[in-house]
Each structure stands twice: as structure tokens, then as C-alpha cells.
Protein backbone atom coordinates (compact mmCIF):
# COMPACT_ATOMS: atom_id res chain seq x y z
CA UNK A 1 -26.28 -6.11 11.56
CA UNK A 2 -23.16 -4.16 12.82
CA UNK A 3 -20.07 -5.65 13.33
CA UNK A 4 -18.58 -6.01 16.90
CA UNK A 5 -15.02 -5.25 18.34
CA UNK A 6 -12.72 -8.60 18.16
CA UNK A 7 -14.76 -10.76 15.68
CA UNK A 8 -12.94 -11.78 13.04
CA UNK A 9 -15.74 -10.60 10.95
CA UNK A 10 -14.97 -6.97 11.70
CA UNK A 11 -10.69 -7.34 10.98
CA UNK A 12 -12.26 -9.22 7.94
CA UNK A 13 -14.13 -6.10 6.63
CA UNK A 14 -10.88 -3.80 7.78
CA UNK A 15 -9.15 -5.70 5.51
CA UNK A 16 -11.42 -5.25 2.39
CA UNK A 17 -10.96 -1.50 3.05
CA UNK A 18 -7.11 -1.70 2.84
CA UNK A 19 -7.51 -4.16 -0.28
CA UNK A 20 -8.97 -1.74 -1.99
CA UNK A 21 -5.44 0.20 -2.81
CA UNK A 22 -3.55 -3.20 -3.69
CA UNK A 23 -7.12 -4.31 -6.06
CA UNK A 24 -6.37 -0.59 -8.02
CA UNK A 25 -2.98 -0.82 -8.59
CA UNK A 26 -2.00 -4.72 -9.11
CA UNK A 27 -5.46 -5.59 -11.39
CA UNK A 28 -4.18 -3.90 -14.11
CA UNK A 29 -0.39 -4.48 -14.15
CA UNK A 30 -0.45 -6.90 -16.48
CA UNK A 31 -2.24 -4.71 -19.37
CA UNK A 32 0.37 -1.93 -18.98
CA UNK A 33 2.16 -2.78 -21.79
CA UNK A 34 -1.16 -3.04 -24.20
CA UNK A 35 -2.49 0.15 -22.42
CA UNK A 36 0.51 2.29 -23.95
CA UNK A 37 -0.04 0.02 -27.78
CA UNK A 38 -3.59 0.74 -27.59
CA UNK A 39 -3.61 4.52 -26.15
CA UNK A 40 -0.45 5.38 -28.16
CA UNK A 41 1.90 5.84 -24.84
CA UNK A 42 5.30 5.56 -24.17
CA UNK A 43 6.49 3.43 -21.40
CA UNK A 44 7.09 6.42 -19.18
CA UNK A 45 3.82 7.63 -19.90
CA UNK A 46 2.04 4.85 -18.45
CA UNK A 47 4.16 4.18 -15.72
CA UNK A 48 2.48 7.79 -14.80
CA UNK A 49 -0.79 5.98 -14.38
CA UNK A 50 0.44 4.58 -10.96
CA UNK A 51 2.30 6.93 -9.78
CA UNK A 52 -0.48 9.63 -10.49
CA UNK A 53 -2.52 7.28 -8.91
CA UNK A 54 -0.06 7.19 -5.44
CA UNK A 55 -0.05 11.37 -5.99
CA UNK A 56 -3.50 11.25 -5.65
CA UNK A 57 -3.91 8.60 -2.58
CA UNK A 58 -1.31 10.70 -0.75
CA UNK A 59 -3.18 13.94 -1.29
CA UNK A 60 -6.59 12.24 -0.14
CA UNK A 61 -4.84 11.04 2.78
CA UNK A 62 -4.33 14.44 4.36
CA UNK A 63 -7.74 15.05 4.62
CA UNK A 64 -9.49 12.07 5.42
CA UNK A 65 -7.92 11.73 9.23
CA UNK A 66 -8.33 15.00 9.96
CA UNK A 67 -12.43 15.16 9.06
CA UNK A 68 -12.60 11.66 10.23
CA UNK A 69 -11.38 12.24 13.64
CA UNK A 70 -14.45 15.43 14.11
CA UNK A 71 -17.29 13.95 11.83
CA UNK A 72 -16.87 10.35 12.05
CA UNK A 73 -15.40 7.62 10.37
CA UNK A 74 -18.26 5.95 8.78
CA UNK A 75 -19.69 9.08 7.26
CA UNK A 76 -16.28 9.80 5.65
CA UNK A 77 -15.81 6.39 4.41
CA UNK A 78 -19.18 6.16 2.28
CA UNK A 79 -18.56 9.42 1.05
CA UNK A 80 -14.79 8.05 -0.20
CA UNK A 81 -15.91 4.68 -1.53
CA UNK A 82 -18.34 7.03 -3.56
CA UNK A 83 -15.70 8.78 -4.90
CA UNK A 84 -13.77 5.87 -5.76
CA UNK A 85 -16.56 4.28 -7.91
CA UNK A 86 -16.63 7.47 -9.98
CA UNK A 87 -13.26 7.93 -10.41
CA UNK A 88 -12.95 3.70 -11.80
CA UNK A 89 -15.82 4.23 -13.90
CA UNK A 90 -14.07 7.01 -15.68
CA UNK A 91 -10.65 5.05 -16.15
CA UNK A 92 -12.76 2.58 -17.36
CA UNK A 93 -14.30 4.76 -20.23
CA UNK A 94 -10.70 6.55 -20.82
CA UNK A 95 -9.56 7.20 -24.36
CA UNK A 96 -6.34 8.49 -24.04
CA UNK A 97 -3.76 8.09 -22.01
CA UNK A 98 -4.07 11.69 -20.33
CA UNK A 99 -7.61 10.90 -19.54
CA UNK A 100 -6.66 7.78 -18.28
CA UNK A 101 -4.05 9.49 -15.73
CA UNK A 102 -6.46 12.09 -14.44
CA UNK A 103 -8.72 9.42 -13.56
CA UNK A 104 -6.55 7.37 -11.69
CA UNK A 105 -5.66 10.53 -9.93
CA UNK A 106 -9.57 10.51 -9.10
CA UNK A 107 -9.45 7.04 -8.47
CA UNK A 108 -7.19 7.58 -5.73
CA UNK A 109 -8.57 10.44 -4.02
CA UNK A 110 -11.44 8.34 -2.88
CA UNK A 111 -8.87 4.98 -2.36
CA UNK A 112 -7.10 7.33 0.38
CA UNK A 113 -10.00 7.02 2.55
CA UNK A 114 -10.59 3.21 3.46
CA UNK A 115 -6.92 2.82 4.13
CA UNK A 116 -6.53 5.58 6.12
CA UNK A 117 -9.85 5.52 8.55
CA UNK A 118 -9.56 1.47 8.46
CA UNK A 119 -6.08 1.93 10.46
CA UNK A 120 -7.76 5.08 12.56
CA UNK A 121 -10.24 2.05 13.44
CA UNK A 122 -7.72 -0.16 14.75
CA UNK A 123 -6.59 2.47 16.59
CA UNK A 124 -9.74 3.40 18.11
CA UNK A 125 -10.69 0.14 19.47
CA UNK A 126 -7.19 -1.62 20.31
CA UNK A 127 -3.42 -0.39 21.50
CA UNK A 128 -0.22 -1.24 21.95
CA UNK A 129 0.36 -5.27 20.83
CA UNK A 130 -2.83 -5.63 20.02
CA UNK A 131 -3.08 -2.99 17.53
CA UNK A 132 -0.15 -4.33 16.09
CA UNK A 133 -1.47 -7.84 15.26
CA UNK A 134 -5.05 -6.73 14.16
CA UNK A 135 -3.00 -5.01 11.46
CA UNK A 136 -1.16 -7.50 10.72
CA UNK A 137 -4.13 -10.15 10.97
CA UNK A 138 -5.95 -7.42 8.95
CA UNK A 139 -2.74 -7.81 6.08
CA UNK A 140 -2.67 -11.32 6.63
CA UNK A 141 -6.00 -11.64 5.03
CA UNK A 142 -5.71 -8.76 2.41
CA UNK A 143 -2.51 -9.93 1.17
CA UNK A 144 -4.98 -12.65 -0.42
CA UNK A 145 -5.99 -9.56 -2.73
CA UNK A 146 -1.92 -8.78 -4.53
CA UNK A 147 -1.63 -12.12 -4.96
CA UNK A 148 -4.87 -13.10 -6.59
CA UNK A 149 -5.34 -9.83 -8.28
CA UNK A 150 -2.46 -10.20 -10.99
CA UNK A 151 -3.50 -13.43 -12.22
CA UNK A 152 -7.14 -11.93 -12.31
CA UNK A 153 -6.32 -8.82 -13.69
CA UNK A 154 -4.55 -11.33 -16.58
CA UNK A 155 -7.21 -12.84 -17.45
CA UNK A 156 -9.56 -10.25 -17.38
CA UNK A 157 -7.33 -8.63 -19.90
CA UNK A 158 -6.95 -11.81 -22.13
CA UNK A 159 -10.65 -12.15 -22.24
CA UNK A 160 -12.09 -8.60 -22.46
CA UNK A 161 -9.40 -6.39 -22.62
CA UNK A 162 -8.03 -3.75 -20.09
CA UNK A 163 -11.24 -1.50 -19.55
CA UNK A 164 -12.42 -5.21 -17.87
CA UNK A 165 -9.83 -4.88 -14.96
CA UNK A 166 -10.97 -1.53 -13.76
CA UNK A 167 -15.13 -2.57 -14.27
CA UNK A 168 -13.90 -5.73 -11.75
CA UNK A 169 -12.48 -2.65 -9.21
CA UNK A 170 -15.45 -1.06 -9.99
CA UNK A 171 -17.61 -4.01 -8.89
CA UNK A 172 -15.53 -5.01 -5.66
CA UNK A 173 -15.73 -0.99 -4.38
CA UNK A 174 -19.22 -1.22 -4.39
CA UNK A 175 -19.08 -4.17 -2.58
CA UNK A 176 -17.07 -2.52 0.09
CA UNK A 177 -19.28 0.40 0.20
CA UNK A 178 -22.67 -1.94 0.83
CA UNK A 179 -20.30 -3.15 3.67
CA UNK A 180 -19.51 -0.24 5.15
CA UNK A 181 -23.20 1.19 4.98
CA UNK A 182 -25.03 -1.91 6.58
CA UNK A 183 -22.52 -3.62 8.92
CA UNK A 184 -19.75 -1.19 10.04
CA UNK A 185 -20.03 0.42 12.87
CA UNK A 186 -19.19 4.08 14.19
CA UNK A 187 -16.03 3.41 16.84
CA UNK A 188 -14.66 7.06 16.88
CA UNK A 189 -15.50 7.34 20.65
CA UNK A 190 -14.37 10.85 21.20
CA UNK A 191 -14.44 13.90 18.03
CA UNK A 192 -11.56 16.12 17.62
CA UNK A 193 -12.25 20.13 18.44
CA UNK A 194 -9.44 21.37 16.37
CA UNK A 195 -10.40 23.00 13.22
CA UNK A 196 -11.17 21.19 9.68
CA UNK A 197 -8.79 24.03 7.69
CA UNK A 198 -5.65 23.99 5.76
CA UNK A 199 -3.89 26.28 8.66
CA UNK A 200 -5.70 23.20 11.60
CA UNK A 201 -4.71 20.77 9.67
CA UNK A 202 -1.07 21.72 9.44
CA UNK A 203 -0.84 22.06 13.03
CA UNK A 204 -2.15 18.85 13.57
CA UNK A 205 0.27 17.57 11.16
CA UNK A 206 2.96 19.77 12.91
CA UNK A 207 2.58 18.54 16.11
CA UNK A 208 2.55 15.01 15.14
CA UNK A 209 5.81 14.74 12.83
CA UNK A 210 7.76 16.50 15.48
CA UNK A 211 6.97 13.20 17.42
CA UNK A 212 10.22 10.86 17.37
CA UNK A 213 8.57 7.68 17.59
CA UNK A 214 6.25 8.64 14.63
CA UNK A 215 9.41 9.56 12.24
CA UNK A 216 11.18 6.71 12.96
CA UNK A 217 8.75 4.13 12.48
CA UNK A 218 7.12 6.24 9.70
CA UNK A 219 10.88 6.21 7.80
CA UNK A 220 11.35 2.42 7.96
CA UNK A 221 7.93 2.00 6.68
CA UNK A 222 7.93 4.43 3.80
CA UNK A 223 11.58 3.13 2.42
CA UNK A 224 9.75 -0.54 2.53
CA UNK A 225 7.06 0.41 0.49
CA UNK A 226 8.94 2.73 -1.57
CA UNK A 227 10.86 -0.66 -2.69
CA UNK A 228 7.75 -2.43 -2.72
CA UNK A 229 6.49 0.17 -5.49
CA UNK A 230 9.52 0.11 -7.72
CA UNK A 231 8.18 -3.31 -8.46
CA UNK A 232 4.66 -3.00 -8.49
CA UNK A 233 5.23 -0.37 -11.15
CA UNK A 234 8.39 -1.90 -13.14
CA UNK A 235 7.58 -5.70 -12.94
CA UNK A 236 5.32 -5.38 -16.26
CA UNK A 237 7.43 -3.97 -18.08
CA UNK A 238 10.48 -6.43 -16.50
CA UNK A 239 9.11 -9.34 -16.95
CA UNK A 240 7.09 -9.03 -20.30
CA UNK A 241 9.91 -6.43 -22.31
CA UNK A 242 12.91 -8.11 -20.32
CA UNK A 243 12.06 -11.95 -20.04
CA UNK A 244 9.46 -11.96 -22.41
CA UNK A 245 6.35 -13.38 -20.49
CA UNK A 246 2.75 -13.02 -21.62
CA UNK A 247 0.09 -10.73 -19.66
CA UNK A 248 -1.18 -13.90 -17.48
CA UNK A 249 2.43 -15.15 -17.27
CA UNK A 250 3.42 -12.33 -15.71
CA UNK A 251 0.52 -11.63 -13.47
CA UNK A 252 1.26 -14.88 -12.27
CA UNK A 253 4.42 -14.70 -11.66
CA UNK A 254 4.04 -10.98 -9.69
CA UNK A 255 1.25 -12.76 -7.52
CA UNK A 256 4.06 -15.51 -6.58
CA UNK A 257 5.74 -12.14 -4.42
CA UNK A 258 2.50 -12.09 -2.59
CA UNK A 259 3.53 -15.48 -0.80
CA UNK A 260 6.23 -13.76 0.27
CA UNK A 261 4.18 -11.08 2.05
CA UNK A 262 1.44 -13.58 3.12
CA UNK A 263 4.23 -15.61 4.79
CA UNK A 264 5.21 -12.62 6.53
CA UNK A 265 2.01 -10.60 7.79
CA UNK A 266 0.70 -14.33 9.48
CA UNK A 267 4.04 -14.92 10.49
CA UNK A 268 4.17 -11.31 12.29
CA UNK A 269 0.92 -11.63 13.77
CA UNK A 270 2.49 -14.37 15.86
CA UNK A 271 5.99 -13.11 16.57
CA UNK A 272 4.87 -9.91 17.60
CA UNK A 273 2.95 -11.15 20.68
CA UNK A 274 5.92 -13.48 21.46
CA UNK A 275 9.13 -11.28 20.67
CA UNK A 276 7.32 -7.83 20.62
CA UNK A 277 7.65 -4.87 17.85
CA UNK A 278 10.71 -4.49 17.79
CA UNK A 279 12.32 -7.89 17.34
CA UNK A 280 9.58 -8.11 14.71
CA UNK A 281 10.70 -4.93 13.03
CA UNK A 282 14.61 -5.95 13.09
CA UNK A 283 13.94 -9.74 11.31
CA UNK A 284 11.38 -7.60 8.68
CA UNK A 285 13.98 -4.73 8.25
CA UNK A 286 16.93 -7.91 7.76
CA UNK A 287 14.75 -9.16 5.14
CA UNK A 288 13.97 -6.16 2.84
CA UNK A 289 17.69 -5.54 3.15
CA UNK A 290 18.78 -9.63 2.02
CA UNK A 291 15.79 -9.77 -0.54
CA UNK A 292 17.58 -6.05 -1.94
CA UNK A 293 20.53 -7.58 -2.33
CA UNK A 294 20.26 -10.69 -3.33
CA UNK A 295 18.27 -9.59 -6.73
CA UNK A 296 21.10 -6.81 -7.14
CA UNK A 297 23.83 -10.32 -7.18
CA UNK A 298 21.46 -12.15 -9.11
CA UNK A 299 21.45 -9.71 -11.90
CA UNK A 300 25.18 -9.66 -11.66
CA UNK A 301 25.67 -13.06 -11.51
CA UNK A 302 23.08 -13.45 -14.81
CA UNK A 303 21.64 -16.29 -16.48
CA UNK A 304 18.63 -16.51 -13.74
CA UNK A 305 15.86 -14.96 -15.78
CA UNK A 306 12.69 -14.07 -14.04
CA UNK A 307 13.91 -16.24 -10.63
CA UNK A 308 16.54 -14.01 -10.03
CA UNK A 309 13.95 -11.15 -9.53
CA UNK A 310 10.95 -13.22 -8.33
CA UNK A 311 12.55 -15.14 -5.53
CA UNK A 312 14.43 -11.95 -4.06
CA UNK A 313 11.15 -9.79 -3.88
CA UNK A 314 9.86 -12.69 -2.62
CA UNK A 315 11.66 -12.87 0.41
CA UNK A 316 11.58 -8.28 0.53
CA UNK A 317 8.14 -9.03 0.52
CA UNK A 318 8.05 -11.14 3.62
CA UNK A 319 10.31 -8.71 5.11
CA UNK A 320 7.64 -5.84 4.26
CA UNK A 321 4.73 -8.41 6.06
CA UNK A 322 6.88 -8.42 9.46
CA UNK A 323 7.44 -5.12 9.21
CA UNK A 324 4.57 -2.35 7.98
CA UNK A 325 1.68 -3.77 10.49
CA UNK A 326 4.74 -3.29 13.51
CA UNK A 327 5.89 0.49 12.40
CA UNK A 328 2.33 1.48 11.21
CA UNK A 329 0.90 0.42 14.91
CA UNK A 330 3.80 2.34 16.19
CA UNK A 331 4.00 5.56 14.54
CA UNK A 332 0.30 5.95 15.49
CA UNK A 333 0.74 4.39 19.14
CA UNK A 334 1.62 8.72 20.73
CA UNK A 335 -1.76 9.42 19.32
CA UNK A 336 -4.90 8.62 20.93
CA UNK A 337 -6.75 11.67 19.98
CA UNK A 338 -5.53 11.97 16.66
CA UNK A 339 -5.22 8.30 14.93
CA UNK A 340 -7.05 9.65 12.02
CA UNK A 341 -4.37 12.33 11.71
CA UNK A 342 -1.43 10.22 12.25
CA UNK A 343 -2.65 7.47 9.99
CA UNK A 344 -3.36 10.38 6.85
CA UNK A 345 0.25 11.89 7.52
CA UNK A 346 2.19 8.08 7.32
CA UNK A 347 0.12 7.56 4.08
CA UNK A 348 1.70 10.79 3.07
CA UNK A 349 4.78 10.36 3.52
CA UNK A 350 4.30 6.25 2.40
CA UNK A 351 2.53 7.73 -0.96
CA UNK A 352 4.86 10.40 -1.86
CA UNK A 353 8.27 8.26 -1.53
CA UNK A 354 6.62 5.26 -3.59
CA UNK A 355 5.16 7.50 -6.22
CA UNK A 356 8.93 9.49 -6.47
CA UNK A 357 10.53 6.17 -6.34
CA UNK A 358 8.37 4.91 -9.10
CA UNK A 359 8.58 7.79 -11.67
CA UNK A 360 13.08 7.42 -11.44
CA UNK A 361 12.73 4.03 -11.83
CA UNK A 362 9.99 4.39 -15.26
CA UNK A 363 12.54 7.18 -16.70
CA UNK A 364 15.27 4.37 -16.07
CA UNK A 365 13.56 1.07 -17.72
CA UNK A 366 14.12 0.18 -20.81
CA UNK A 367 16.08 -3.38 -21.96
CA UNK A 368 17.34 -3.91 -17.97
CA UNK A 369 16.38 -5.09 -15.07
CA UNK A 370 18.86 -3.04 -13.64
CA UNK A 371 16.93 0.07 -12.02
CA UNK A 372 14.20 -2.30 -10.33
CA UNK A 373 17.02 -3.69 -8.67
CA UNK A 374 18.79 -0.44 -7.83
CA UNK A 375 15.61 0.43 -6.19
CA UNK A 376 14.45 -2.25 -3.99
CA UNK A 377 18.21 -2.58 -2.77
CA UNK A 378 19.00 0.91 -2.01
CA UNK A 379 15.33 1.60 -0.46
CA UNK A 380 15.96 -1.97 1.79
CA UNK A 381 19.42 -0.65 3.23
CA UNK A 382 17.41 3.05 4.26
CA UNK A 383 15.07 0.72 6.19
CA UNK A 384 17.91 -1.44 7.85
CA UNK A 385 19.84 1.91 8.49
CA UNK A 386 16.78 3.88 9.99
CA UNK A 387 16.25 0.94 12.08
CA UNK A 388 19.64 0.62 13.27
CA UNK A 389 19.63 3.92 13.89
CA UNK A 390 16.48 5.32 15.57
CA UNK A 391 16.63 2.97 18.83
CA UNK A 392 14.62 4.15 21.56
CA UNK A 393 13.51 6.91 19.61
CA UNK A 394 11.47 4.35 17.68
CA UNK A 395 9.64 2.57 20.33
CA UNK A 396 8.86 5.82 22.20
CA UNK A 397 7.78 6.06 26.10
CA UNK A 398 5.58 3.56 27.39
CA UNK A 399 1.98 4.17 27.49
């Protein structure tokens, strides 16, 4: 039976698409550490594993929109959840740490695609404030997934080792691909004419990031997440080598952050409709940049332990649930005929800063908190400044 236009069942299987990044990169945080014992790594090394993972979900990302918006999105979408499974049942079977980084690389080639066509969807079917708060309904009920997959992901790994967390991705792909076959339905209502080649698809991409609106609201987005990434990639390695908690300790207390961003995307799905985007976007942007700051004067005060980095990306978190559904609805709102396009170039740009951000803070870590904190503060005040900044540029001409 296929899924109709605004039923929650439909924003319900939206969501499982985007959950599907968040289940492949926050499972297996807490077996980083083991993964470099085991495969012989060095910290840095395996810190590559996610951000060779982001590498390869912003390189997907550039061509899913663009095929998407000619061929279809349900078509693309089996053939990326496809992809997906292969590339987890590789990392599953890795032996070395090299194999285990190309494979996340593979991994993420086919994770680009239900993020990316599962926004295009939105975009399709709904505009302006609606758009924004079926994304943020849509995060509202994936942010279930980083807070729950941590503590699973710890467990998993206490039980069965590592190769368990990426069998349990493995498991809950396929379950998103029988989805997608059986109940989603095709809503790209009218196919793009402009050519599927690396010369169309830069043009595409041309015409849409000289677009105001989309770099502004693309910029305050990306900085969020970069700062979001610093500590998806560094908490492991913070909280077990720097505080000294155990693998389902610390999933634990990384899924605690996800309150944060739960209390934010429900709270945004309500504000938005009252206050509108951009009031929405100034309280998120005021939060990333408090949250930022507040573990940078925790770590200078001392003496906290893992509160004074929990409870500060706690409330960044939050700050990232008011804002990403708000920027994401508008960097996409000039583009009609090209949401598939505009959604695969903000995952670009989103990808590329986290995965940069991530790789100078694993060079960094070692017996300090001190470069998480660095990042998430310096990445909050880019958001607050772009923000402050951009104006009417950023909410664009009315359509």
C-alpha cells in the first residue's frame, strides 16, 4: 500500500531514510577505541573511518539530486539502499583498518541517497512553512535514532564485538529498502531536461550556489553540523581516553546530547509556524553559539568531568534541532525544479566541512578535551556570525 501526502506514516518513513546516516555513524562510536586495539590503528587512523565515511556521503550527494530530479526518486533510492547494504556488509567482514575505511567510503556512497531524495520529497509535495516543519517533524522522530543508537551500538559491542554494530546497520537498511519498494510512492511530479553529465551537473550546481538565499542558509547549516561532527567523531575517544568511561558508558552518555536535539527539532516544529524561520533560526543559531562556549569555560574552569562537555553539547544540540530543518527548508525554498539538486549540493557542502572539521580535530586529540571544544565553539560563532550577517539575503524574495 503506498503512502499518502500528510500522513504521518509517510514523514514517518522520511525519517527512516534520514536515520540511516545518524544509524552509520553513531552505532559504532563506542567500539572506536577497540577497533584501532584490534585492527592495530592509531587514533588518527580510525578517526578516518568517519570522516572517509562523510567524504564519501558528500561525493554521493552530487549525484543523487541531479538523476533523481530526471529518473525519479524511488528508482534512485532502491538502487542507493542497495548500495548501502553492500558497502555495511563489507565493513562488517573488514580485516584491517584500510579495508575498513574503503568500506565506509562505500558505505556512504549509497547513505547519500536517502538523505538527499528524502528532503527532495519534502520539497516536492510541501513549501514554504510547511516544508519547514515536515523536516523538522521528520528530525523530531529520527533524532530517536542518535540517541538510541550509542547505547545500542554499546551493547552490541559488549556482547558480540564491533563487526555486530555494522550487521545491526546492515539489518535496519534492508528494512528501509522493503519500505521504500512496497509503500513509497513516486512524488517527483515534473523530470528535469537538463543533462545527467559532469559538465550538466555543474551548471546545475552553478546556477544554484550563485543563489543568495541558498549560501546563506546553506553556511549556517554546514558550520552547525560541522560542530556537531567534531563530537560525533571525538566524543569516544573524550570520554573513554579523557574521563575514562567504558564503551556502554559512553554510548550512553553521547545519546544524553540527543535530548538536546530531540528537545529542539519538536520544539522547532512548533515555533516555526508561530514565530516563522527566521526567529527560529536566530534562538537555534544563539544556542550553538552558548552551548560553544559554555564547554570552552567549562574546560577552563575544570573539575567538571564528562558534565562539562555533555551538558554544553547538549544545549548546541538543541540549537542544531531549531535550526537545520529552518535553513535546510530554506536553502532549497528558490528551487522548485531542482530540489533534488539543491538538496545534493547542501549535503556537499554539509559533508565536506564536517569531514575537514573532523580530521583537525583527530590530528589534535590526544590527553585533552581541548580541540573538541575549540571546535564546537569556533564552528557555533560562524553560525551566529553568518546569521547576523546574511539578513534578507537569507530569507530570499517571497514566493
Amino acid at each position: 500500500m503506498l503512502l499518502r501526502p500528510d500522513t504521518f506514516a509517510l514523514t514517518a518513513l522520511l525519517a527512516v531514510l534520514i536515520g540511516l546516516g545518524p544509524v552509520s555513524t553513531d552505532m559504532y562510536l563506542p567500539s572506536l577505541p577497540d577497533i584501532g586495539r584490534l585492527l592495530g590503528a592509531s587514533t588518527a587512523q580510525v578517526q578516518l573511518t568517519l570522516s572517509a565515511f562523510l567524504g564519501g556521503f558528500a561525493v554521493g550527494q552530487i549525484f543523487y539530486g541531479p538523476i533523481s530530479d530526471k529518473y525519479g526518486r524511488k528508482p534512485v533510492l532502491v538502487a542507493a539502499l542497495t548500495l548501502y547494504g553492500v558497502g555495511t556488509a563489507v565493513c562488517a567482514a573488514s580485516n584491517s583498518i584500510d579495508m575498513l575505511t574503503a568500506a565506509r567510503f562505500l558505505q556512504a556512497l549509497g547513505a547519500a541517497g536517502p538523505i538527499v531524495l528524502a528532503r527532495a520529497i519534502v520539497r516536492d509535495l510541501y513549501e514554504g512553512r510547511r516544508a519547514a516543519k515536515e523536516l523538522a517533524l521528520m528530525g523530531t522522530i529520527m533524532s530517536l535514532v542518535p540517541t538510541l543508537a550509542p547505547i545500542a551500538g554499546g551493547l552490541f559491542h559488549v556482547a558480540f564485538g564491533w563487526r555486530a554494530t555494522f550487521f545491526a546497520a546492515l539489518a535496519f537498511g534492508l528494512g528501509a529498502l522493503l519500505l521504500v519498494v512496497f509503500s513509497l510512492p513516486e512524488t517527483l511530479k515534473q523530470r528535469s531536461t537538463a543533462a545527467i553529465s559532469p559538465i550538466g551537473i555543474l551548471r546545475t550546481f552553478g546556477q544554484i550556489i550563485r543563489n543568495h538565499t541558498f549560501i546563506a542558509n546553506t553556511a549556517i547549516f554546514a558550520a552547525g553540523y560541522s560542530g556537531l561532527f567534531a563530537f560525533i567523531s571525538a566524543s569516544s575517544f573524550v570520554l573513554q581516553g579523557v574521563y575514562g568511561l567504558g564503551p556502554v558508558a559512553a554510548g550512553a552518555a553521547f545519546a544524553s546530547c540527543g535530548v538536546g536535539f530531540v528537545s529542539g527539532s519538536l520544539g522547532g516544529t512548533r515555533l516555526v509556524v508561530r514565530k516563522g524561520e527566521s526567529w527560529t533560526i536566530r534562538a537555534g543559531v544563539s544556542l550553538l553559539a552558548l552551548g560553544g562556549l559554555a564547554m570552552a569555560a567549562a574546560l577552563l574552569v575544570g573539575g567538571l568531568g564528562p558534565a562539562g562537555i555533555l551538558v554544553p553539547m547538549a544545549i548546541y544540540t538543541c540549537g542544531f534541532g531549531l535550526t537545520m530543518p529552518q535553513t535546510l527548508a530554506g536553502a532549497m525554498k528558490p528551487f522548485p525544479d531542482k530540489a533534488g539538486a539543491a538538496s545534493s549540493l547542501a549535503g556537499f557542502i554539509q559533508m565536506t566541512s564536517g569531514a575537514a572539521t573532523g580530521i583537525l580535530v583527530g590530528h589534535g586529540l590526544g590527553d585533552s578535551a581541548w580541540p573538541l571544544a575549540i571546535a564546537v565553539s569556533a564552528t557555533a560563532l560562524i553560525a551566529l556570525t553568518v546569521f547576523l550577517a546574511s539578513g534578507a539575503a537569507r530569507r530570499g524574495p517571497a514566493l
